[in-house]
C-alpha atoms as a PDB file:
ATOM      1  CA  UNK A   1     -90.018  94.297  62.925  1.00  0.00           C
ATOM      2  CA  UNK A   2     -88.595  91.955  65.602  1.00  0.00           C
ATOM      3  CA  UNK A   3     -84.801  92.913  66.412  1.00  0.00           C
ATOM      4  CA  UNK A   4     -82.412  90.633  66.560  1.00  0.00           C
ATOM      5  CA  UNK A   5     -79.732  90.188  69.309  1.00  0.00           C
ATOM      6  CA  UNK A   6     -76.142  90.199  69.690  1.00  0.00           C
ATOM      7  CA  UNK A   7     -75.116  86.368  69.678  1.00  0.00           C
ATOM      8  CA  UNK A   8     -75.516  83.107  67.879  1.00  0.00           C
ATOM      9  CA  UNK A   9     -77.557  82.952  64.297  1.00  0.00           C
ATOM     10  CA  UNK A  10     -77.560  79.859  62.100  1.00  0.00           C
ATOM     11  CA  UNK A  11     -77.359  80.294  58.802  1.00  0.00           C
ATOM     12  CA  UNK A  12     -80.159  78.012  56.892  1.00  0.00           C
ATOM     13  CA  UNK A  13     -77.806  76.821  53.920  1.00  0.00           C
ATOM     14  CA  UNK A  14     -75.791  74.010  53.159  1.00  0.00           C
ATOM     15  CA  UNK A  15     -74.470  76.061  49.876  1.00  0.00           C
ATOM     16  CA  UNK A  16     -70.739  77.338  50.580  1.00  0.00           C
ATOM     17  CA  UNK A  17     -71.400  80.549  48.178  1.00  0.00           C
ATOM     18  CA  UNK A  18     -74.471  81.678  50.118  1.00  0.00           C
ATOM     19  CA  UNK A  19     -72.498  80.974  53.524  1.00  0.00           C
ATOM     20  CA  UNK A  20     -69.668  82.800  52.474  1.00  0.00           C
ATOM     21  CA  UNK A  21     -71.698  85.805  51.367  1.00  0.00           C
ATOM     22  CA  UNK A  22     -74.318  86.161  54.442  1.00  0.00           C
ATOM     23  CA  UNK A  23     -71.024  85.383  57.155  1.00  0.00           C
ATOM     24  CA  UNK A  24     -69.317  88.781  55.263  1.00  0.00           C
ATOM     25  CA  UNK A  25     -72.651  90.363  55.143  1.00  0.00           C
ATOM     26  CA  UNK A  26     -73.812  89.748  59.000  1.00  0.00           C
ATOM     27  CA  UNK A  27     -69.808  89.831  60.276  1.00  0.00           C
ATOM     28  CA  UNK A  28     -70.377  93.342  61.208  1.00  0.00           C
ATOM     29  CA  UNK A  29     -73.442  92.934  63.430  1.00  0.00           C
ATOM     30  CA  UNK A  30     -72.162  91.318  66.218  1.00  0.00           C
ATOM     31  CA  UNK A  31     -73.615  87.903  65.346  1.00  0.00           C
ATOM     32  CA  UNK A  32     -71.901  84.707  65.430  1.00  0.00           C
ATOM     33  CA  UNK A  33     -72.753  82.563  62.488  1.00  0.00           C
ATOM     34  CA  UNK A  34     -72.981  78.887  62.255  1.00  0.00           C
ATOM     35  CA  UNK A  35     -74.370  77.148  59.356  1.00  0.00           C
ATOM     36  CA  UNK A  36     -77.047  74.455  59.304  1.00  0.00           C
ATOM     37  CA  UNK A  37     -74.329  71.949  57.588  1.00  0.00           C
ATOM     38  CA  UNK A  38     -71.586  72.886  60.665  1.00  0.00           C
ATOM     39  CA  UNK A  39     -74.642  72.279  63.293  1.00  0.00           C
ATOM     40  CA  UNK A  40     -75.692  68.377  61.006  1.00  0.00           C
ATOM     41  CA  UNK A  41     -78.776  70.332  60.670  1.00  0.00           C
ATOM     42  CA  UNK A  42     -80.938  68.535  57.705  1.00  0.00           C
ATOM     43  CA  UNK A  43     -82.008  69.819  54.935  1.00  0.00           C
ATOM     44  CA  UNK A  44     -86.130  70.418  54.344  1.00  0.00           C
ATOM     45  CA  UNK A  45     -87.892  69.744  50.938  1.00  0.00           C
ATOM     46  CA  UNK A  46     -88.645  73.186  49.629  1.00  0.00           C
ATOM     47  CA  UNK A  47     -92.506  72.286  49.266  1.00  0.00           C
ATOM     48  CA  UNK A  48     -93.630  75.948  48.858  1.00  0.00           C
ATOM     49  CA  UNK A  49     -93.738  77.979  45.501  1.00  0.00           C
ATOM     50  CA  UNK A  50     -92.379  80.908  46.426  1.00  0.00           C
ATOM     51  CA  UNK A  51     -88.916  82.375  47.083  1.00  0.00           C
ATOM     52  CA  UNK A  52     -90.488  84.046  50.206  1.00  0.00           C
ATOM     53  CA  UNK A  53     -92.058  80.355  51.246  1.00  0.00           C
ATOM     54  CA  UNK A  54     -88.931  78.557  50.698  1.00  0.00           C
ATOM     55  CA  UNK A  55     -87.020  81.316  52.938  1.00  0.00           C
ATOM     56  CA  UNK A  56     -89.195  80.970  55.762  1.00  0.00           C
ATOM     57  CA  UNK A  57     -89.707  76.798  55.581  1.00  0.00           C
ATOM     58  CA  UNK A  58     -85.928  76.714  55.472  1.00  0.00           C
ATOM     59  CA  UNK A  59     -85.222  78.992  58.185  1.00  0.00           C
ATOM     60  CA  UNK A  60     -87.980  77.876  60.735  1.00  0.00           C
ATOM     61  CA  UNK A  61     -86.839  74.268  60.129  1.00  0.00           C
ATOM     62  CA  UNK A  62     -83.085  75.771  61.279  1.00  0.00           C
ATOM     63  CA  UNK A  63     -84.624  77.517  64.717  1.00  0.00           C
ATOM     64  CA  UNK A  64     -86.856  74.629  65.630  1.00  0.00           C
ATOM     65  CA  UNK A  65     -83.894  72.364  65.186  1.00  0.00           C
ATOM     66  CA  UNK A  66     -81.245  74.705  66.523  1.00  0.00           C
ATOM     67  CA  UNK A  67     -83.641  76.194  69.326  1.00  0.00           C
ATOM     68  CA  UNK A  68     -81.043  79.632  67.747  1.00  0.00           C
ATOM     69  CA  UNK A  69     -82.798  82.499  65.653  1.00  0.00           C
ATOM     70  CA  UNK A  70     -81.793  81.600  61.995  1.00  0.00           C
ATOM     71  CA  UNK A  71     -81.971  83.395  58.723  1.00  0.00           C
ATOM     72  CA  UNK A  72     -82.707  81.552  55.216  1.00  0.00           C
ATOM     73  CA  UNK A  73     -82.214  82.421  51.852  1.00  0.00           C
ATOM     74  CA  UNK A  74     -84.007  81.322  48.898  1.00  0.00           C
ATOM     75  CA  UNK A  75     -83.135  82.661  45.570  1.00  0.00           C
ATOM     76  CA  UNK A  76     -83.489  81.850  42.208  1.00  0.00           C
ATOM     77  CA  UNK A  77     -82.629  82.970  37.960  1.00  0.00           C
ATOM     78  CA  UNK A  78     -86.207  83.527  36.639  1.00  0.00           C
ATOM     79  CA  UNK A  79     -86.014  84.345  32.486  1.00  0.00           C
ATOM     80  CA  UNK A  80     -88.716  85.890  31.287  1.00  0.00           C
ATOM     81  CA  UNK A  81     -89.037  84.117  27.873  1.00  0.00           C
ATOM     82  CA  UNK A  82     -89.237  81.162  30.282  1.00  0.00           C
ATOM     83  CA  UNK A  83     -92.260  82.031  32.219  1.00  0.00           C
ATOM     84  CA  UNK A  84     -89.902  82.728  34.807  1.00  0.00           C
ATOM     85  CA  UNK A  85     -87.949  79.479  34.846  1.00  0.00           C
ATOM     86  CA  UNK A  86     -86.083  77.926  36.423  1.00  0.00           C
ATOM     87  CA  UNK A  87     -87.063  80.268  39.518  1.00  0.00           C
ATOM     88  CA  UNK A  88     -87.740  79.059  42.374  1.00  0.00           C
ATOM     89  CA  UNK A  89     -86.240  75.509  41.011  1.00  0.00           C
ATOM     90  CA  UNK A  90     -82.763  77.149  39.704  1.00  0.00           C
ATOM     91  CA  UNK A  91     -81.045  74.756  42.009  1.00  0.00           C
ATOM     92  CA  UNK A  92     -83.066  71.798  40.784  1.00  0.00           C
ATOM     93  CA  UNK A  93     -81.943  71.863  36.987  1.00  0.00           C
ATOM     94  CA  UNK A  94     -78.526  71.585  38.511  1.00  0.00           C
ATOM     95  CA  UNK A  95     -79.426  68.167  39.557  1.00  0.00           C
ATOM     96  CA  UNK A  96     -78.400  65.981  42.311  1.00  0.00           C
ATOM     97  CA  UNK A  97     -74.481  66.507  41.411  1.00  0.00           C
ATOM     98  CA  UNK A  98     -75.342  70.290  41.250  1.00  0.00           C
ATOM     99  CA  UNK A  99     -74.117  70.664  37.811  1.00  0.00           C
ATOM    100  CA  UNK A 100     -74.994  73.987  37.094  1.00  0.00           C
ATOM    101  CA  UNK A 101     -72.811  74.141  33.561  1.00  0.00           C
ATOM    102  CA  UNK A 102     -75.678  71.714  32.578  1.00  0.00           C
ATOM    103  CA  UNK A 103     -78.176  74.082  34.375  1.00  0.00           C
ATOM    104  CA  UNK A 104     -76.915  77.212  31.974  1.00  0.00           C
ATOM    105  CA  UNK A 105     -76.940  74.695  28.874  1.00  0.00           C
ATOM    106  CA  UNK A 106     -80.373  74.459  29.424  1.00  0.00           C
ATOM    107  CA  UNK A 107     -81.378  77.533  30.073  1.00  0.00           C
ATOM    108  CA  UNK A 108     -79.251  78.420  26.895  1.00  0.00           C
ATOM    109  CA  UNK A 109     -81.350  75.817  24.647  1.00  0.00           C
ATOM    110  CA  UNK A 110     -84.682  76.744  25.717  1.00  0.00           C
ATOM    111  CA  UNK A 111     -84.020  80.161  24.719  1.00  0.00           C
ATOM    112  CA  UNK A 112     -83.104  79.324  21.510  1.00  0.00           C
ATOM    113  CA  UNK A 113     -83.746  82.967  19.547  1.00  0.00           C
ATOM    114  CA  UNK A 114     -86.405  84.414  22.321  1.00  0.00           C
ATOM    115  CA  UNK A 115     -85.100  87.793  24.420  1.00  0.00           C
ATOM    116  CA  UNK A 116     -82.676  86.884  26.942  1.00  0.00           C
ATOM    117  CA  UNK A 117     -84.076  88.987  29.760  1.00  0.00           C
ATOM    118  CA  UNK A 118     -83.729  87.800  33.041  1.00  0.00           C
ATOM    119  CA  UNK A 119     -83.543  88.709  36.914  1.00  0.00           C
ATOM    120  CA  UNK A 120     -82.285  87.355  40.468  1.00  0.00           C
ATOM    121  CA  UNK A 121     -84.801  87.401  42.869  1.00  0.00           C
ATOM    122  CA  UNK A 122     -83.969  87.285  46.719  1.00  0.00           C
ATOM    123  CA  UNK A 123     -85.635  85.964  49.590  1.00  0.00           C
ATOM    124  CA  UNK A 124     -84.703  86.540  53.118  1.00  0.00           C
ATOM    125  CA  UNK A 125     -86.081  85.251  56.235  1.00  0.00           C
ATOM    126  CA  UNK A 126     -84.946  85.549  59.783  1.00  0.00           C
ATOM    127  CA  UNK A 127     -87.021  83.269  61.945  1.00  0.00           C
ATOM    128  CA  UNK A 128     -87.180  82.751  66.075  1.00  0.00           C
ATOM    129  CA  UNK A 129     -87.597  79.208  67.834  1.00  0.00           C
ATOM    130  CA  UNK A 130     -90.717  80.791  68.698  1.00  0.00           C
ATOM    131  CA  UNK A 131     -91.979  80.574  65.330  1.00  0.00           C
ATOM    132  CA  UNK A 132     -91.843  84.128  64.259  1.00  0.00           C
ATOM    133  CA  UNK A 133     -90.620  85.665  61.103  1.00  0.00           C
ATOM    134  CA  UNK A 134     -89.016  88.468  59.221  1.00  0.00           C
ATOM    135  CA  UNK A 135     -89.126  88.368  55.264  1.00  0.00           C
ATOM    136  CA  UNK A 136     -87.871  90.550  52.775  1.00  0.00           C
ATOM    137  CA  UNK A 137     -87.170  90.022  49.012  1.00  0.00           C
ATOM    138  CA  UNK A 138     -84.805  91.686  46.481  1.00  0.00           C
ATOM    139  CA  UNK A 139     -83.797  91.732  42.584  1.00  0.00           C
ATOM    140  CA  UNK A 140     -81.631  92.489  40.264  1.00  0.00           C
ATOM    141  CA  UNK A 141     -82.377  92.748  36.077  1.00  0.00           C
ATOM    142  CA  UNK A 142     -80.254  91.952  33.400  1.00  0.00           C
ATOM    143  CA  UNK A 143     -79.184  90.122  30.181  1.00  0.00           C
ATOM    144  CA  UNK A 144     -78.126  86.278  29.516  1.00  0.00           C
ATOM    145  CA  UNK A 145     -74.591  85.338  27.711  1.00  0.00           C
ATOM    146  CA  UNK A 146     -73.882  82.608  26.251  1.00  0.00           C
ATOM    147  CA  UNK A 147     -71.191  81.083  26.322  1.00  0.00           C
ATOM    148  CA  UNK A 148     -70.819  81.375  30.384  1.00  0.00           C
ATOM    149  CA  UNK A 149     -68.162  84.198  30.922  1.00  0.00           C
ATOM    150  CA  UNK A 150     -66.204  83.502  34.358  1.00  0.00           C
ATOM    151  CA  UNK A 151     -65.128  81.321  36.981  1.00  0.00           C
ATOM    152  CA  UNK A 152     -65.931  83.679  40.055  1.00  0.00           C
ATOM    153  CA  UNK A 153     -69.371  83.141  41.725  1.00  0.00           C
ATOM    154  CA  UNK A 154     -71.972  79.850  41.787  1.00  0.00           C
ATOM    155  CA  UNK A 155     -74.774  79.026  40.729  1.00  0.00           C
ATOM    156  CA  UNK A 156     -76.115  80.825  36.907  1.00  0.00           C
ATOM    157  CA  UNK A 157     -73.259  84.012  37.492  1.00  0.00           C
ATOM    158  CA  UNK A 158     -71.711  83.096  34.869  1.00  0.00           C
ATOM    159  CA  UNK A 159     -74.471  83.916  31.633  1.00  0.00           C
ATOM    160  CA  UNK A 160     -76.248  86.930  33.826  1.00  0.00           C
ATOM    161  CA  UNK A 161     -75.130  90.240  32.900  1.00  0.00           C
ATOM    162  CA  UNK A 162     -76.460  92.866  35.634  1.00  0.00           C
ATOM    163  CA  UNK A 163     -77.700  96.113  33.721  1.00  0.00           C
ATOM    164  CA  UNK A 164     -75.618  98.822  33.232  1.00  0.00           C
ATOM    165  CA  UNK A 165     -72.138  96.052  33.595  1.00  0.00           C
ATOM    166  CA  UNK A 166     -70.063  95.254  31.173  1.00  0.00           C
ATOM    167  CA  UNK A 167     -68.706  91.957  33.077  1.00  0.00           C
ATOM    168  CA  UNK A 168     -71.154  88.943  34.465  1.00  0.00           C
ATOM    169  CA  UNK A 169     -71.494  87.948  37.844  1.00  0.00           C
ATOM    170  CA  UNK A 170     -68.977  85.272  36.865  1.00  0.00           C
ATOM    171  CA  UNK A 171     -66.838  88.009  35.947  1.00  0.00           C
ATOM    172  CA  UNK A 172     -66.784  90.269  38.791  1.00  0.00           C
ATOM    173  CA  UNK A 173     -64.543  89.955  41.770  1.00  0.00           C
ATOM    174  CA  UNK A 174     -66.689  88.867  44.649  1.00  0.00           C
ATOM    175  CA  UNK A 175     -66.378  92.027  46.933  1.00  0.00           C
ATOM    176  CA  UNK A 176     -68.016  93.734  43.464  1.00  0.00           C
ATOM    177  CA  UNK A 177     -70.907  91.494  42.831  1.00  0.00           C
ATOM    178  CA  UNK A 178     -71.810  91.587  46.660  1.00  0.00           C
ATOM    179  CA  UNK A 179     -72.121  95.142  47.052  1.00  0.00           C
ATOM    180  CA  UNK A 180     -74.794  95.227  45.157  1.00  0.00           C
ATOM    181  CA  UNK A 181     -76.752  91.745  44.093  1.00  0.00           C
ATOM    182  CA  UNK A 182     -79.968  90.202  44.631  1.00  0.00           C
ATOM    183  CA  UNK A 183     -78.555  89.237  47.551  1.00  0.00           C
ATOM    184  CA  UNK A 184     -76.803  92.323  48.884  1.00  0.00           C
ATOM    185  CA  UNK A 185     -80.230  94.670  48.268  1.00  0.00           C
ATOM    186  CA  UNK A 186     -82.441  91.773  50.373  1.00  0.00           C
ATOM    187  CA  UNK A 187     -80.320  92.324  53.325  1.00  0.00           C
ATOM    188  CA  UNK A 188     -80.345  96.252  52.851  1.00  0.00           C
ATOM    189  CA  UNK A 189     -84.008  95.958  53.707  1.00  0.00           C
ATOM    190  CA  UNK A 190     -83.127  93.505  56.932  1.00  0.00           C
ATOM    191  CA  UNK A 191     -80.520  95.329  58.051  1.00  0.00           C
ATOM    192  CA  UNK A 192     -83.283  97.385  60.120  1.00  0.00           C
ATOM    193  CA  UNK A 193     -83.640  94.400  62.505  1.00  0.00           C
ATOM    194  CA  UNK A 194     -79.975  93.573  62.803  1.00  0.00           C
ATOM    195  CA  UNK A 195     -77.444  94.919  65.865  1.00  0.00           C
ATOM    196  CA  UNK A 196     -75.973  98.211  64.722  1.00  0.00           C
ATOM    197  CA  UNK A 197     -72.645  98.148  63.385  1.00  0.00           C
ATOM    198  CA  UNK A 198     -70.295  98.212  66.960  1.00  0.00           C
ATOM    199  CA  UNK A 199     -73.108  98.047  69.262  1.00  0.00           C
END
């Protein structure tokens, strides 16, 4: 794996949640984070069908524009019942005014009486002006609510139920949730390539 340095890293999102949760998560590397939407930076299609495609598209677009290494996240609710939907378009049923109560109402209906199994899936990708890249992915399984329980979180948190919680993601108080998500267990595998903590 390619190391990163001490200095500048954009992050590939114009998503507040996500910023918020990769700034805490890199803040103790030495890094100084920028987002793409601070930088103007636009936003690429996500043309690939993968959460691992989407990562890397999104975060090579961000180093060739930025000339700055850049990490990406792509992540996604896939329900099993659903064939994995909405996956790697979870931020697509939102629609163009990201209504994701109208996302969860949907994933709600199409369940109708089928198991509500379901997991967050992950993808990571640190990529170099130079054109190379890092992925990882991680998950987390659990259960759908309905109605949403909540207000804390984005995206489908409120109506996914990690195992082995009582409260949703919606539920939880951030700090909770982030120690150990989808999210949080993607960067445990990245952290190998980051600056150690006070180097």
């Amino acid at each position: 794996m390619r190391p990163l340095q001490p200095g500048r890293l954009v992050l590939a999102t114009h998503n507040p949640g996500k910023v918020i949760e990769l700034a805490e998560l890199l803040g103790p590397h030495g890094l100084d984070v920028v987002s793409a939407g601070e930088l103007g930076l636009p936003e690429p299609e996500e043309t690939e069908d993968s959460f691992i495609g989407n990562a890397r598209l999104k975060a090579l677009a961000a180093a060739t524009a930025s000339g700055l290494p850049a990490i990406a996240d792509d992540s996604g609710l896939c329900v099993e019942a659903l064939g994995g939907a909405p996956g790697i378009y979870s931020a697509r049923w939102a629609g163009e005014a990201k209504d994701f109560g109208a996302a969860m109402a949907r994933v709600n209906d199409e369940l109708g009486d089928a198991p509500r199994t379901a997991h967050f899936i992950c993808a990571l990708c640190v990529a170099w002006p130079d054109g190379h890249t890092e992925v990882v992915e991680g998950r987390v399984d659990g259960t759908l609510v309905w109605p949403p329980r909540g207000g804390n979180g984005f995206g489908y948190d409120p109506m996914f139920l990690m195992e082995a919680r009582d409260q949703t993601y919606g539920e939880m108080a951030r700090a909770d949730k982030e120690a150990d998500n989808h999210r949080a267990r993607a960067f445990g595998l990245l952290v190998g390539l980051l600056p150690a903590v006070g180097a």
